[in-house]
N, C-alpha and C. Protein backbone atom coordinates (compact mmCIF):
# COMPACT_ATOMS: atom_id res chain seq x y z
N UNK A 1 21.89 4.54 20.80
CA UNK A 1 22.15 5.13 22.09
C UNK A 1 20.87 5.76 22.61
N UNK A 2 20.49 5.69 24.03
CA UNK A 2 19.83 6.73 24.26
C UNK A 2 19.63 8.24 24.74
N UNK A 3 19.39 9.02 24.63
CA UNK A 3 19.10 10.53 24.74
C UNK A 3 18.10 10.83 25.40
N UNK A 4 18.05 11.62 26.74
CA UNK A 4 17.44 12.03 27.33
C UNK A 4 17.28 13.33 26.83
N UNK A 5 16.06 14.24 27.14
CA UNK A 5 15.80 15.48 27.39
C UNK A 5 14.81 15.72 28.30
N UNK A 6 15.80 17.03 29.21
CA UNK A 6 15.01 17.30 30.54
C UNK A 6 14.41 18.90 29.93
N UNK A 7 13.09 18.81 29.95
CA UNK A 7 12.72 20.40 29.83
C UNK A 7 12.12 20.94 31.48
N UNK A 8 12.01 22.30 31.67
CA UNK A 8 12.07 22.91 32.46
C UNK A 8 10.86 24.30 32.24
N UNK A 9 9.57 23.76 32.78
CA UNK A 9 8.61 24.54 32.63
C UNK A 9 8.38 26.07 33.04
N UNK A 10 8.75 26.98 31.92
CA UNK A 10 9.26 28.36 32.18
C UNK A 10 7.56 29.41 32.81
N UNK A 11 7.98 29.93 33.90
CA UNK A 11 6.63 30.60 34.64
C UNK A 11 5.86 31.53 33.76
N UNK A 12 5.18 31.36 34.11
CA UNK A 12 3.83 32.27 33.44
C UNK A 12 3.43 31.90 32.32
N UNK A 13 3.55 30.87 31.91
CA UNK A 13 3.36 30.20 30.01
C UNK A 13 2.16 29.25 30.20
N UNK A 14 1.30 28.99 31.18
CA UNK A 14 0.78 28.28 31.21
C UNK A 14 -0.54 28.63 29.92
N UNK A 15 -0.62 29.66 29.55
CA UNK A 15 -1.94 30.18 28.22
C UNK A 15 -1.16 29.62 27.12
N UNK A 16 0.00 29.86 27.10
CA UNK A 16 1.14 29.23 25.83
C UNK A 16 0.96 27.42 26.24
N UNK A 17 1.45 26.82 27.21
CA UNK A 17 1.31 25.86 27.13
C UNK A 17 -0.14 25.51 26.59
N UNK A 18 -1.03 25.61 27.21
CA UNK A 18 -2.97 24.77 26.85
C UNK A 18 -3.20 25.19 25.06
N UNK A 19 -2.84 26.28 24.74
CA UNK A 19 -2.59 26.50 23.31
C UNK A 19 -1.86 25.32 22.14
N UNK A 20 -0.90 25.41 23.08
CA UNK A 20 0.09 24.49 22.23
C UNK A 20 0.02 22.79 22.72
N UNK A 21 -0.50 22.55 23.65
CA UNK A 21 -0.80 21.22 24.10
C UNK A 21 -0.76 20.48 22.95
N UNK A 22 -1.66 20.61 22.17
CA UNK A 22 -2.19 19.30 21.09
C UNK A 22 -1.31 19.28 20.00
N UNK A 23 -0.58 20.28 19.70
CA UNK A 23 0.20 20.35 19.00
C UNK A 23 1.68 19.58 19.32
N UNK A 24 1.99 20.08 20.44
CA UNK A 24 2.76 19.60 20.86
C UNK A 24 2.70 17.77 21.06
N UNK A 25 2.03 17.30 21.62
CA UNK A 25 1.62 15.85 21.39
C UNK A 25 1.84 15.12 20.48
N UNK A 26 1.26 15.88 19.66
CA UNK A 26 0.91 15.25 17.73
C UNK A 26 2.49 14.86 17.26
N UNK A 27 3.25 16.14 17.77
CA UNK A 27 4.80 15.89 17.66
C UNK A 27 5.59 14.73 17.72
N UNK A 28 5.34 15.00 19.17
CA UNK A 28 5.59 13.91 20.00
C UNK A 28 5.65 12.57 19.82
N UNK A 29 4.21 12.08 18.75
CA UNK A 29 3.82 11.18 18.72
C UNK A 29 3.69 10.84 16.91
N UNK A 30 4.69 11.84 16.27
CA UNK A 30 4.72 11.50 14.60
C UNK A 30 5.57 10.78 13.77
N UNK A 31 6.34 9.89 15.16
CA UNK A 31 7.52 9.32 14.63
C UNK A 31 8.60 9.77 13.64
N UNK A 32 8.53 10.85 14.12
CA UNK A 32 10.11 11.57 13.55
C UNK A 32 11.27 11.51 14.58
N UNK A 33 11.06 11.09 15.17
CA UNK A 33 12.03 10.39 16.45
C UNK A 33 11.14 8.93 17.30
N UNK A 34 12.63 8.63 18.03
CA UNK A 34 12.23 6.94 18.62
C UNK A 34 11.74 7.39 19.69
N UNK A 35 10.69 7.68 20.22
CA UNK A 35 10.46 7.97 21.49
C UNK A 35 10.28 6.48 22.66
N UNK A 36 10.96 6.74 23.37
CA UNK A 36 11.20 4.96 24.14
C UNK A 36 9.75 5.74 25.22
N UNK A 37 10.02 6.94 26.18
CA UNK A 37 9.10 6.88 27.31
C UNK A 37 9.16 8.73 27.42
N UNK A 38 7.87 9.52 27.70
CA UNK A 38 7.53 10.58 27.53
C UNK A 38 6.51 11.05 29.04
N UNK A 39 6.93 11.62 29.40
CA UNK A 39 5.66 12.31 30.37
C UNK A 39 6.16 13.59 31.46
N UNK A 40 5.51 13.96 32.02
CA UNK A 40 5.56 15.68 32.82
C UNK A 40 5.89 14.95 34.45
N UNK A 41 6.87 16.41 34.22
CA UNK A 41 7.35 16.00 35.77
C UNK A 41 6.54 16.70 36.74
N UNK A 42 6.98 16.60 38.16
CA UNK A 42 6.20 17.54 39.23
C UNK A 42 7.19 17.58 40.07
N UNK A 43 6.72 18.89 40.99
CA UNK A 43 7.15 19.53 41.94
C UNK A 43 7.19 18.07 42.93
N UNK A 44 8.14 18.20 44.07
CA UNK A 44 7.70 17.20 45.02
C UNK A 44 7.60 17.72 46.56
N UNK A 45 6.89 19.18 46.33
CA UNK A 45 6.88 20.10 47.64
C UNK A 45 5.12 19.89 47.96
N UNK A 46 4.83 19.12 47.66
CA UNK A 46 3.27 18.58 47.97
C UNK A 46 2.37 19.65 47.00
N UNK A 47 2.77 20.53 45.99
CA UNK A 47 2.57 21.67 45.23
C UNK A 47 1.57 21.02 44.31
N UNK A 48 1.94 19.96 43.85
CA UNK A 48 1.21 19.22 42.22
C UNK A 48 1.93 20.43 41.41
N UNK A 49 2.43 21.15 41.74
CA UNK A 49 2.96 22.23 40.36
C UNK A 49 3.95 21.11 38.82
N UNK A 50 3.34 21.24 37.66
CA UNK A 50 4.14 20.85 36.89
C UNK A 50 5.36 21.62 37.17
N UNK A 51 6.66 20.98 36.55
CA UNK A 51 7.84 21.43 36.87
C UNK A 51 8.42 21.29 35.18
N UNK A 52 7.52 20.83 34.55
CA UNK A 52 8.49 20.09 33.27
C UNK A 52 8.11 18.98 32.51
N UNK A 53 9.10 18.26 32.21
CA UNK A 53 8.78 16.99 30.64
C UNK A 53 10.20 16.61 30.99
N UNK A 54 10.54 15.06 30.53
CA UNK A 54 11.23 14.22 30.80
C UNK A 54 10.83 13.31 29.20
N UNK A 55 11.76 13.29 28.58
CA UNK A 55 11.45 12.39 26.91
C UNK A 55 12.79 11.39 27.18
N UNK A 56 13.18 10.60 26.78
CA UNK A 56 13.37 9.50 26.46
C UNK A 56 13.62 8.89 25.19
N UNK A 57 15.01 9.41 24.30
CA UNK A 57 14.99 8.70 22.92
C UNK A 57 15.67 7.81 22.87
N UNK A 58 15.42 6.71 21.59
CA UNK A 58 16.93 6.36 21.35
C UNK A 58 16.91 7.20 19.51
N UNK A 59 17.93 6.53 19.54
CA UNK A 59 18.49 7.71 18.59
C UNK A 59 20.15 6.97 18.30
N UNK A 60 20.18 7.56 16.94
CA UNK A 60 21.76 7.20 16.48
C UNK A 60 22.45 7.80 16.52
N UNK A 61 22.44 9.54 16.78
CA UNK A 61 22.97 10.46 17.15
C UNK A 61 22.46 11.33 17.67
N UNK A 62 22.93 12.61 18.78
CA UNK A 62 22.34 13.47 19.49
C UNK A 62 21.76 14.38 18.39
N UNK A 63 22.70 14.50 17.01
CA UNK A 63 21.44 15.72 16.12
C UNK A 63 20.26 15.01 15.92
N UNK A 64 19.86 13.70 15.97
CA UNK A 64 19.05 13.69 15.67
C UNK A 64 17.72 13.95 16.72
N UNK A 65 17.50 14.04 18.43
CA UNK A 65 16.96 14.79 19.33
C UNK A 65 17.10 16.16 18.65
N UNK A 66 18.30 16.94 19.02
CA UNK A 66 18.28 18.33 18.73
C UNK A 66 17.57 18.93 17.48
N UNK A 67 17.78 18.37 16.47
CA UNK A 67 16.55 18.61 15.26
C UNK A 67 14.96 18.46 15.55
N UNK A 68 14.72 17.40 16.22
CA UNK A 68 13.20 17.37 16.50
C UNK A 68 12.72 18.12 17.69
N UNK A 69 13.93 18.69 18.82
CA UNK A 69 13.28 19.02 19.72
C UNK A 69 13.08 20.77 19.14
N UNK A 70 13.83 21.06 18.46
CA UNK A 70 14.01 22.54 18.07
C UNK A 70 12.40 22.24 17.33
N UNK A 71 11.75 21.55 16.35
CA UNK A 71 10.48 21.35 16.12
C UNK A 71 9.68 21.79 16.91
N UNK A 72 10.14 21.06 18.47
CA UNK A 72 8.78 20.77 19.11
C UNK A 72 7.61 22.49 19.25
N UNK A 73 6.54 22.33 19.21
CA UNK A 73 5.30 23.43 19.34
C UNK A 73 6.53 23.92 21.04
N UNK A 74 6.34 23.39 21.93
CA UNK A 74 6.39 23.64 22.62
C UNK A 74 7.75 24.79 23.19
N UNK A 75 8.93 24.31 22.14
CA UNK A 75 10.17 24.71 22.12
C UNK A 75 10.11 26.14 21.13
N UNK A 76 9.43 25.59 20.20
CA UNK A 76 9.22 27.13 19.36
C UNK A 76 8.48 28.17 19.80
N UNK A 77 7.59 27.85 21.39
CA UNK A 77 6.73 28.91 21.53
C UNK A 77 6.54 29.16 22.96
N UNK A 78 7.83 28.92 23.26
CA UNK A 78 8.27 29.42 24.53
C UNK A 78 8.19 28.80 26.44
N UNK A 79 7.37 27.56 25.60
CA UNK A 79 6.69 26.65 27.29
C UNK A 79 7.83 26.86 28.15
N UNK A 80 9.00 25.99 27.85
CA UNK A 80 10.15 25.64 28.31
C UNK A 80 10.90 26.69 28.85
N UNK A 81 11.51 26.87 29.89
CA UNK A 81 12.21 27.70 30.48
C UNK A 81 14.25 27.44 29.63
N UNK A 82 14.22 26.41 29.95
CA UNK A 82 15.53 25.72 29.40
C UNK A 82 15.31 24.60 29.29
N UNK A 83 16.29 23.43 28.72
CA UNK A 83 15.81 22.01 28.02
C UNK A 83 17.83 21.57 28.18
N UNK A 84 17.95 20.48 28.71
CA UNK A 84 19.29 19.53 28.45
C UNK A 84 18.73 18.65 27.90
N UNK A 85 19.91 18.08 26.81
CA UNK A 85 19.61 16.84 26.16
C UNK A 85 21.07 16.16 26.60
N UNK A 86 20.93 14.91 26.91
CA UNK A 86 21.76 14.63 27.72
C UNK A 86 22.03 12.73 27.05
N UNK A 87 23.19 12.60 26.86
CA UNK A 87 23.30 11.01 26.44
C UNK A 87 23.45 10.26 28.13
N UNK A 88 22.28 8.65 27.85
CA UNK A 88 21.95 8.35 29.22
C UNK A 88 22.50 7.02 28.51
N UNK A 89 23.39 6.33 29.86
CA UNK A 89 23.64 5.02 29.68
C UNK A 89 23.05 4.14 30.75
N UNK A 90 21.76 3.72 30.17
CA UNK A 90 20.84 3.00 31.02
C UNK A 90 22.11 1.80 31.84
N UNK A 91 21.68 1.26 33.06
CA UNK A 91 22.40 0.40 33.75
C UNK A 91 21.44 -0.43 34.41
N UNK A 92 19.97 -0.09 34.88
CA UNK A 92 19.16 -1.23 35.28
C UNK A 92 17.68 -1.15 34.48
N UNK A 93 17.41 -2.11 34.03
CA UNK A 93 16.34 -1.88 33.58
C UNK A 93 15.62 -2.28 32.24
């Protein structure tokens, strides 16, 4: 199945985020989950303000997102304002 997670870039963390950047990545990218498609969202008020992260698993069950995202650098150290993980039933694509 796949599993979405929408995170939600919490204000004033941006010294927490550039800290945790690489860390966070490395995560991302250690195959402890299926990551299908990964990248940062934006504002669409002509701002360029990041707004967030948009991940993309598949996965055989939702614990298995919720275990790695509770991992993530980013989740343990506060970037995120709030985070849904959400089961997505792709239809085009």
């Amino acid at each position: 199945m796949q599993i979405v997670r929408m995170a939600y870039d919490a204000p004033g963390k941006d010294a927490e985020r550039k800290a945790h950047f690489e860390a966070h990545r490395a995560h991302l990218r250690s195959g402890l989950a299926r990551i299908v498609q990964s990248g940062p969202l934006f504002a669409t008020d002509g701002s360029g303000r990041k707004a967030g992260a948009l991940v993309v698993f598949e996965a055989d069950d939702v614990s298995e997102v919720v275990r790695f995202t509770a991992q993530d650098p980013y989740i343990v150290n506060g970037v995120y304002d709030r985070i849904e993980i959400l089961r997505w039933d792709k239809t085009i694509g």
